[in-house]
N, C-alpha and C. Protein backbone atom coordinates (compact mmCIF):
# COMPACT_ATOMS: atom_id res chain seq x y z
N UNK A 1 117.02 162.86 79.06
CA UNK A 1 116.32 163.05 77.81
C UNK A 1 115.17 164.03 78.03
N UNK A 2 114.85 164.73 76.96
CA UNK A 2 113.95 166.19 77.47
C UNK A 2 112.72 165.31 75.87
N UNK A 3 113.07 164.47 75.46
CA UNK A 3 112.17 164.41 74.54
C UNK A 3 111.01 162.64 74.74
N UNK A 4 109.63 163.01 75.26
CA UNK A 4 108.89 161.66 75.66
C UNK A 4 109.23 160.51 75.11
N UNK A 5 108.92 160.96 73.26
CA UNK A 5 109.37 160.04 72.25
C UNK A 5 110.54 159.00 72.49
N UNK A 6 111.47 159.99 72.61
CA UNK A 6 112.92 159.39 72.44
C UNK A 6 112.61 158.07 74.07
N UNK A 7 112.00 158.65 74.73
CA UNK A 7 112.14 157.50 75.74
C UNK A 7 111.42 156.22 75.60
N UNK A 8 110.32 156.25 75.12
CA UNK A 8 109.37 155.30 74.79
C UNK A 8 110.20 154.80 73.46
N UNK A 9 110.77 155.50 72.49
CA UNK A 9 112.15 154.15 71.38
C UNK A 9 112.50 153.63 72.26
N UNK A 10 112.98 154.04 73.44
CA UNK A 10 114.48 153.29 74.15
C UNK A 10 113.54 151.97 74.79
N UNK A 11 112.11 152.08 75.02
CA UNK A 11 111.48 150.64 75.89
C UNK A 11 110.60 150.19 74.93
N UNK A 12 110.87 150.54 73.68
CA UNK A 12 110.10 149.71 72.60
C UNK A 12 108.58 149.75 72.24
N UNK A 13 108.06 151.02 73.28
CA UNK A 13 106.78 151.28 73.43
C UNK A 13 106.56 152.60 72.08
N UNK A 14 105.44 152.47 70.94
CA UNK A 14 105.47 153.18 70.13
C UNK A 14 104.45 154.19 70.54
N UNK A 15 104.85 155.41 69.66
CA UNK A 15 103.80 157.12 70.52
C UNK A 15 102.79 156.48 70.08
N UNK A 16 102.10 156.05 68.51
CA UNK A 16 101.04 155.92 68.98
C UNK A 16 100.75 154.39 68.73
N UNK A 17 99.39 154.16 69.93
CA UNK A 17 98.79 152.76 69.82
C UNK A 17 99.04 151.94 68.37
N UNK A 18 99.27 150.75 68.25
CA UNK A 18 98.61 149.83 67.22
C UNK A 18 99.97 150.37 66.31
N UNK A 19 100.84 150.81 65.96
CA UNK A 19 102.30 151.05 65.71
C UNK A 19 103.04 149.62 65.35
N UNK A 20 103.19 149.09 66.20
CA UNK A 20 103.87 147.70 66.34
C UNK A 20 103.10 146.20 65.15
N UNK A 21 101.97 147.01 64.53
CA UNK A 21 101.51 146.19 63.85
C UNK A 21 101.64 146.03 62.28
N UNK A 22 102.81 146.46 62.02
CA UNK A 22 103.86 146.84 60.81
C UNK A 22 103.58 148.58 59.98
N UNK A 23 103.32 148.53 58.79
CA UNK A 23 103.86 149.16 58.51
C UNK A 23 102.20 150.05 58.03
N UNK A 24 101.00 150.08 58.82
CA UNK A 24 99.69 150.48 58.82
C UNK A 24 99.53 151.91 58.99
N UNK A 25 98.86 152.96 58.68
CA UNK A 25 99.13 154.00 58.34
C UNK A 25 98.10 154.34 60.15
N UNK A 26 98.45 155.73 59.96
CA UNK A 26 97.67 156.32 61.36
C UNK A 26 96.20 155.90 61.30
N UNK A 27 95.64 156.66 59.96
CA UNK A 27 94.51 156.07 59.64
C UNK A 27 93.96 154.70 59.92
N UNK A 28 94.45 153.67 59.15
CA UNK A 28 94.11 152.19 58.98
C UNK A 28 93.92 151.75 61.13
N UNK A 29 94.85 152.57 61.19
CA UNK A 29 95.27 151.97 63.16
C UNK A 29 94.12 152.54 63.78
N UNK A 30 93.72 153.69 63.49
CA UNK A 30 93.07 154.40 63.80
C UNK A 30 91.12 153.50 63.46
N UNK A 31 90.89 152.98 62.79
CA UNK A 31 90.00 151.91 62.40
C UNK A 31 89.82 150.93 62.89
N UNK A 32 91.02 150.22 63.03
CA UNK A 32 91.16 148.82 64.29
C UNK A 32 90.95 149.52 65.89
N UNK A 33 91.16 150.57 65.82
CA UNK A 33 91.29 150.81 67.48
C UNK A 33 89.15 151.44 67.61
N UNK A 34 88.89 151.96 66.51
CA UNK A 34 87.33 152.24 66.67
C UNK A 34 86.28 151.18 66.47
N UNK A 35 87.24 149.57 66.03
CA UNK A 35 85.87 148.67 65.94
C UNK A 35 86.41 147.76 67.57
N UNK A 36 86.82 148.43 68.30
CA UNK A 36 87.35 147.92 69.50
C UNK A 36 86.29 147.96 70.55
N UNK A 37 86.10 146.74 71.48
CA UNK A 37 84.81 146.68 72.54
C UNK A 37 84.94 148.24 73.38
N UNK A 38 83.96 148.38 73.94
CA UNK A 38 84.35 149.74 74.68
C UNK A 38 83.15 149.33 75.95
N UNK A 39 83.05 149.85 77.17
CA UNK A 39 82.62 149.90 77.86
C UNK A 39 81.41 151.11 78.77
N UNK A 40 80.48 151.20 79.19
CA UNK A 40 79.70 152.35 79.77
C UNK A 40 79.35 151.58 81.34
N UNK A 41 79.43 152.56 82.55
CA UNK A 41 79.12 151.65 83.44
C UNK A 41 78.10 153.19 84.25
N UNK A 42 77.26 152.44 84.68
CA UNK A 42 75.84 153.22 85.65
C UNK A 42 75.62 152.73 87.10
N UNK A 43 75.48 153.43 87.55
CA UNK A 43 75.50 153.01 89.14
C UNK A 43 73.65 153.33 89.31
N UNK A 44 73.11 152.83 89.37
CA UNK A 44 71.38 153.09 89.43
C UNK A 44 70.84 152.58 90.93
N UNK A 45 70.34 153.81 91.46
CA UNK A 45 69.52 153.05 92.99
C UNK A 45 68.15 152.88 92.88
N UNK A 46 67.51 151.59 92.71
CA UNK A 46 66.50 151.35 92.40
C UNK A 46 65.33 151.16 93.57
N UNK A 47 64.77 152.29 93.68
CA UNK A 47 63.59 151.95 94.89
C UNK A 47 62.38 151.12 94.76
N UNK A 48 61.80 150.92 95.66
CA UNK A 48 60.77 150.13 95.59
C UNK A 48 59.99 150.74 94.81
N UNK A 49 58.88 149.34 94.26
CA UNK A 49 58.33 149.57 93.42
C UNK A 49 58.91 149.33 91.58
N UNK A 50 58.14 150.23 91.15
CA UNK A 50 59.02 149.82 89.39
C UNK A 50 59.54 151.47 89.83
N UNK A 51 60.57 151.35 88.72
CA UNK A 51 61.28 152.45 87.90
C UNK A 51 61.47 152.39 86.77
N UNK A 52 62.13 152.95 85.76
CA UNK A 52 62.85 152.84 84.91
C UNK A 52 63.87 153.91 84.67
N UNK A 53 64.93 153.75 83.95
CA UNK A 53 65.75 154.55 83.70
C UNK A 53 66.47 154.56 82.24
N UNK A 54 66.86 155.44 81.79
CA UNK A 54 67.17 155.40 80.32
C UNK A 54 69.01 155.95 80.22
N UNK A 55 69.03 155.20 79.69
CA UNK A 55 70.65 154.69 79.85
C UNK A 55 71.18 154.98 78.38
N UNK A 56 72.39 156.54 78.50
CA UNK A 56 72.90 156.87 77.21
C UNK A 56 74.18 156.47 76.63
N UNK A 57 74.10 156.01 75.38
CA UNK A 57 75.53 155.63 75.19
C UNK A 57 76.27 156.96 74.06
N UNK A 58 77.43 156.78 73.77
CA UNK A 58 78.28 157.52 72.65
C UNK A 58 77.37 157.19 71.81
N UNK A 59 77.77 158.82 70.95
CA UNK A 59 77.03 158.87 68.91
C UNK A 59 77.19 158.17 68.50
N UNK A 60 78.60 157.13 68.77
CA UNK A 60 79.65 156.61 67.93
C UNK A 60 79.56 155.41 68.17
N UNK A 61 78.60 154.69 68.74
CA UNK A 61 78.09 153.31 69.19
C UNK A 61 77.45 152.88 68.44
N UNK A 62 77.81 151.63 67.46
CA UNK A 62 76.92 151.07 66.47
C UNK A 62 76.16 149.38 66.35
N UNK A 63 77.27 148.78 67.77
CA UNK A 63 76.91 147.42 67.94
C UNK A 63 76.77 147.67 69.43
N UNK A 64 75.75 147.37 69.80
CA UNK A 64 75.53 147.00 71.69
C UNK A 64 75.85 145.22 71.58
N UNK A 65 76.66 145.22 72.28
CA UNK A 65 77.35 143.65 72.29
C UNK A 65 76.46 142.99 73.59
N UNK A 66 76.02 143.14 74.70
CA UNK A 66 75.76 142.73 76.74
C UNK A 66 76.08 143.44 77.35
N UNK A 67 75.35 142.96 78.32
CA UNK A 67 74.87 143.47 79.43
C UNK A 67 75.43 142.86 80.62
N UNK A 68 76.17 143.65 81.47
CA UNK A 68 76.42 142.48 82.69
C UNK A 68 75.50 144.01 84.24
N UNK A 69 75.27 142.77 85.30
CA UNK A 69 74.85 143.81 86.80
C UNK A 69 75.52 143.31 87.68
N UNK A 70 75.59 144.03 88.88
CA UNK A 70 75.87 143.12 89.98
C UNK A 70 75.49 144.24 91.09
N UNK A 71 75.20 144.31 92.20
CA UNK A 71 75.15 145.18 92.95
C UNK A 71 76.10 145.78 93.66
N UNK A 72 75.85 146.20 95.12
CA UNK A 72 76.75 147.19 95.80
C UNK A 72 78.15 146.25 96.43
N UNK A 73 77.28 145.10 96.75
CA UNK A 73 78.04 144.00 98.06
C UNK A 73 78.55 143.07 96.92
N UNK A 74 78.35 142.64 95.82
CA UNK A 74 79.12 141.67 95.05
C UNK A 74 78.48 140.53 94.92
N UNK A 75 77.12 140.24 95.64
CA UNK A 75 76.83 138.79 95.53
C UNK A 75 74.93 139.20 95.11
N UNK A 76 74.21 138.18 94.97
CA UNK A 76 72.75 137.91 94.32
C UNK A 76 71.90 139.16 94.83
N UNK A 77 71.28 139.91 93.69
CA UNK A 77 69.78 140.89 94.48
C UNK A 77 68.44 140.31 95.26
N UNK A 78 68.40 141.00 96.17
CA UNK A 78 67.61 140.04 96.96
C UNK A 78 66.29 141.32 97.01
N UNK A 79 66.63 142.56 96.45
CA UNK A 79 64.81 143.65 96.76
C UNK A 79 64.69 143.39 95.32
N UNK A 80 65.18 143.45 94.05
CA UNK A 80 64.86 144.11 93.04
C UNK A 80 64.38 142.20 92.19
N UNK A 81 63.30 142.16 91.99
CA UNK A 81 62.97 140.88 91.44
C UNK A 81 62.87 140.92 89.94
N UNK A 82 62.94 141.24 89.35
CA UNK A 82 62.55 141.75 87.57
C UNK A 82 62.96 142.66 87.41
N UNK A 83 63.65 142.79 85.73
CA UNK A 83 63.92 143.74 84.84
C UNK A 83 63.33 143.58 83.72
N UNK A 84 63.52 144.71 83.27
CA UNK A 84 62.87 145.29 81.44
C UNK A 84 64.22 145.51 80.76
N UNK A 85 64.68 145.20 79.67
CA UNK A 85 65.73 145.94 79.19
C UNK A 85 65.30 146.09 77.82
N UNK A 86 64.81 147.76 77.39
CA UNK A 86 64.56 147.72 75.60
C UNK A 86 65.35 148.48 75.09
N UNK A 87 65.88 148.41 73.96
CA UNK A 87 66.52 148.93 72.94
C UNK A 87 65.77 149.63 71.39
N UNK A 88 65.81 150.74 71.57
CA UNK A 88 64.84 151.09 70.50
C UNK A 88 63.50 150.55 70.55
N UNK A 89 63.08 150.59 71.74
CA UNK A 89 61.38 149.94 71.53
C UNK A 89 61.64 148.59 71.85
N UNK A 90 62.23 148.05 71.11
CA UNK A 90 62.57 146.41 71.48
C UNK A 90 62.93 146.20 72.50
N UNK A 91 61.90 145.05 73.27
CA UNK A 91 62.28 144.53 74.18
C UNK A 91 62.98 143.17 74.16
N UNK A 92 64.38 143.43 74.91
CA UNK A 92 65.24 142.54 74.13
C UNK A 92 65.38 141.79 75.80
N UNK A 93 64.95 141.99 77.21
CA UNK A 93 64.50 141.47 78.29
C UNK A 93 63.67 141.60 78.70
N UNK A 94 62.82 140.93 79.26
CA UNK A 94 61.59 141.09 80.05
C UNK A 94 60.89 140.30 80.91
N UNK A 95 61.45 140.92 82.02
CA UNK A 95 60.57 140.09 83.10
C UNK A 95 61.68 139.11 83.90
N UNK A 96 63.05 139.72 84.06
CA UNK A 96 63.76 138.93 83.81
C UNK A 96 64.69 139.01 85.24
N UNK A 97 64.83 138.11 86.23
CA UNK A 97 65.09 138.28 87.38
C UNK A 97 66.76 138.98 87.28
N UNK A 98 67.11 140.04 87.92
CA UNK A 98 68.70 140.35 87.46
C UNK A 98 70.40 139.53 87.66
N UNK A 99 69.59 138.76 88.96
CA UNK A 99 70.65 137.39 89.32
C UNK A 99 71.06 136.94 87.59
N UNK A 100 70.00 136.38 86.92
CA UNK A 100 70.48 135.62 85.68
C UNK A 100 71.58 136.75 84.52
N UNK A 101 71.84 137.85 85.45
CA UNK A 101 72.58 138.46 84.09
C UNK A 101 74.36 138.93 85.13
N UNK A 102 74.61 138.08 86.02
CA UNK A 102 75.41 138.69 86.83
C UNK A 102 76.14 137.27 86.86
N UNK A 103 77.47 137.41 86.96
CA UNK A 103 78.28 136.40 87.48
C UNK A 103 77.81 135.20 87.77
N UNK A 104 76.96 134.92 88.99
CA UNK A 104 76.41 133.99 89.07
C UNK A 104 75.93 132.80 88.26
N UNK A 105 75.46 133.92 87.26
CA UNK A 105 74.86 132.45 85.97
C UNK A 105 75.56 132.72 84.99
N UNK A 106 76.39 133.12 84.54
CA UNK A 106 76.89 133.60 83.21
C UNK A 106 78.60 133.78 83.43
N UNK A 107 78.91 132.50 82.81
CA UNK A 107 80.50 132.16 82.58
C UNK A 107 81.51 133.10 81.28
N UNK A 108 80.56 134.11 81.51
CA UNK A 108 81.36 134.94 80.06
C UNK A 108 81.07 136.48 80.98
N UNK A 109 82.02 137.06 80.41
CA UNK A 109 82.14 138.71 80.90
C UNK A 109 81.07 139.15 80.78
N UNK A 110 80.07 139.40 79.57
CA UNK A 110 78.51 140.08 80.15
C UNK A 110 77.77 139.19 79.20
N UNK A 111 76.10 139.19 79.28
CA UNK A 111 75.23 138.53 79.01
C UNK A 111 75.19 139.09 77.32
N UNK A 112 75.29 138.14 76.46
CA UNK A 112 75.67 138.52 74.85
C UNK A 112 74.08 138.73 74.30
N UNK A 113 73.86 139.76 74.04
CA UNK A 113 72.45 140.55 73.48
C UNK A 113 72.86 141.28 72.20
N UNK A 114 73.50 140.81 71.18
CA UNK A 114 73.79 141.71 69.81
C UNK A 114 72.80 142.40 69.15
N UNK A 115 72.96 144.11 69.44
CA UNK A 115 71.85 144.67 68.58
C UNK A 115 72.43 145.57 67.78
N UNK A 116 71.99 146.14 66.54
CA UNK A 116 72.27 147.15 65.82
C UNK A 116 72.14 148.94 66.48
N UNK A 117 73.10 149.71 66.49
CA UNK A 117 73.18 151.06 67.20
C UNK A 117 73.13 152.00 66.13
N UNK A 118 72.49 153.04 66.41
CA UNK A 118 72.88 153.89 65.39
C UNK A 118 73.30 155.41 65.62
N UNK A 119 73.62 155.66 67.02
CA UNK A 119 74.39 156.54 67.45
C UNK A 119 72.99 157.87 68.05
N UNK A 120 71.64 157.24 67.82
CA UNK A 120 70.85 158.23 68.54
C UNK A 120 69.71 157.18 69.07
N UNK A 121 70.36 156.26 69.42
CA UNK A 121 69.34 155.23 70.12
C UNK A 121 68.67 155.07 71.90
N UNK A 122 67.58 154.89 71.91
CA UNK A 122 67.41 154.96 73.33
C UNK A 122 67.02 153.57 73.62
N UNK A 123 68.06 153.53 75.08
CA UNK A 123 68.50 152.33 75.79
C UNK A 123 67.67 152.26 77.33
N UNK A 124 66.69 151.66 77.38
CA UNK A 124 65.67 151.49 78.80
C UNK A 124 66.06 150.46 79.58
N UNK A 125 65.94 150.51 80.91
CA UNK A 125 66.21 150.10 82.16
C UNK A 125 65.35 150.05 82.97
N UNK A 126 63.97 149.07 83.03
CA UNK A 126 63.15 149.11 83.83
C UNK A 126 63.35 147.49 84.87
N UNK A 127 62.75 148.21 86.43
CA UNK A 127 63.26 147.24 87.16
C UNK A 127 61.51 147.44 87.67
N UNK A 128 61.48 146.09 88.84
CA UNK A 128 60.50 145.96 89.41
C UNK A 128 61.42 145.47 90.71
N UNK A 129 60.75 146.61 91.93
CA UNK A 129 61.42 146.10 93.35
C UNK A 129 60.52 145.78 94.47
N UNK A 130 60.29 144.35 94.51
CA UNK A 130 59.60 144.21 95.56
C UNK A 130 59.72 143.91 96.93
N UNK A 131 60.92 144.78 97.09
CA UNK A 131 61.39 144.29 98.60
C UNK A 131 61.24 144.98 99.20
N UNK A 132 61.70 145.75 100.91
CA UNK A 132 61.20 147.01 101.38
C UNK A 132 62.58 147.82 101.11
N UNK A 133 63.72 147.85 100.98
CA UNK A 133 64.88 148.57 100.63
C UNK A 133 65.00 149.36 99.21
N UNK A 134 65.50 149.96 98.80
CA UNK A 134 65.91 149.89 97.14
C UNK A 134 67.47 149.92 97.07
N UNK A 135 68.04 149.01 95.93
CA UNK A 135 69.45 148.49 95.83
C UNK A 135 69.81 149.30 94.95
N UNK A 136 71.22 148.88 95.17
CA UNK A 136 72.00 149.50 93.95
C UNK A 136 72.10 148.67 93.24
N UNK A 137 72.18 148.82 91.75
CA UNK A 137 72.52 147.91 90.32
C UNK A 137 73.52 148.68 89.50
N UNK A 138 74.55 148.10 89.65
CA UNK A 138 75.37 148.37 88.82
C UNK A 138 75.59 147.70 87.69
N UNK A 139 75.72 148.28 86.38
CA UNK A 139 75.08 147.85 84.69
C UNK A 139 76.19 148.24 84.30
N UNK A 140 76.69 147.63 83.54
CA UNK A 140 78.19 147.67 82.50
C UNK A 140 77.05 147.47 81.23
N UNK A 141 76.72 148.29 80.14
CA UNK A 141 76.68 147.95 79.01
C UNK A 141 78.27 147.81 77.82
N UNK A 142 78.43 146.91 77.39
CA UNK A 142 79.58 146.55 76.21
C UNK A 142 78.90 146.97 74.76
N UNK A 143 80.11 147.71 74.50
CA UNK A 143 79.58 147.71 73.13
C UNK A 143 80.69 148.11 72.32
N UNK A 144 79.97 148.50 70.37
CA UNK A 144 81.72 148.70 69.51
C UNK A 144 81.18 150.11 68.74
């Protein structure tokens, strides 16, 4: 077969996404697939002392859903003792050790913080490190 299409009929897989959900126009599919979770992930090396960092998402981001971290090795931060996390000015964490937003304490995929986006919003990342190293934090923000 020289034609993609024709192969994806033959395994029941439709060209495009969200197809299989009757008889919904490109458009309408096209709607369900944009109020869909989406993901941003940052790799941040946080040295001693404070930092902060400002963390960009898509135009097209209108709900920030959580926050999940975890570091380099997979298990608890042991330099970085406190975070800041604001959203538009709002501080929607503060002061807030990063263990409590990582696996460890939180039985759900990321820490649920629902805020309103409006596609030119600025997203802050301030840490406090009081150890002698600086770690890595890796930050998954979720959002729709």
């Amino acid at each position: 077969m020289n034609n993609f299409a024709e192969e994806m009929n033959l395994i029941n897989a439709p060209q495009f996404p969200g197809q299989q959900l009757g008889n919904k126009t490109i458009e309408q599919i096209r709607g369900i697939i944009k109020r869909q979770k989406r993901l941003k992930g940052y790799s941040l090396t946080v040295p001693t002392g404070a930092s902060s960092f400002n963390l960009d998402l898509s135009g097209t981001a209108r709900i920030l859903l959580g926050i999940a971290l975890i570091n380099d090795q997979g298990d608890a931060f042991t330099e970085i003792s406190s975070l800041q996390f604001q959203v538009n000015n709002e501080i929607v964490i503060d002061q807030v050790s990063p263990n409590f937003l990582t696996l460890f304490f939180n039985n759900n995929e990321y820490y649920y913080i629902p805020r309103p986006l409006s596609g030119t919003d600025e997203l802050t990342l301030k840490f406090q490190n009081t150890g002698l190293n600086s770690e890595l934090c890796n930050v998954v923000l979720y959002y729709i």
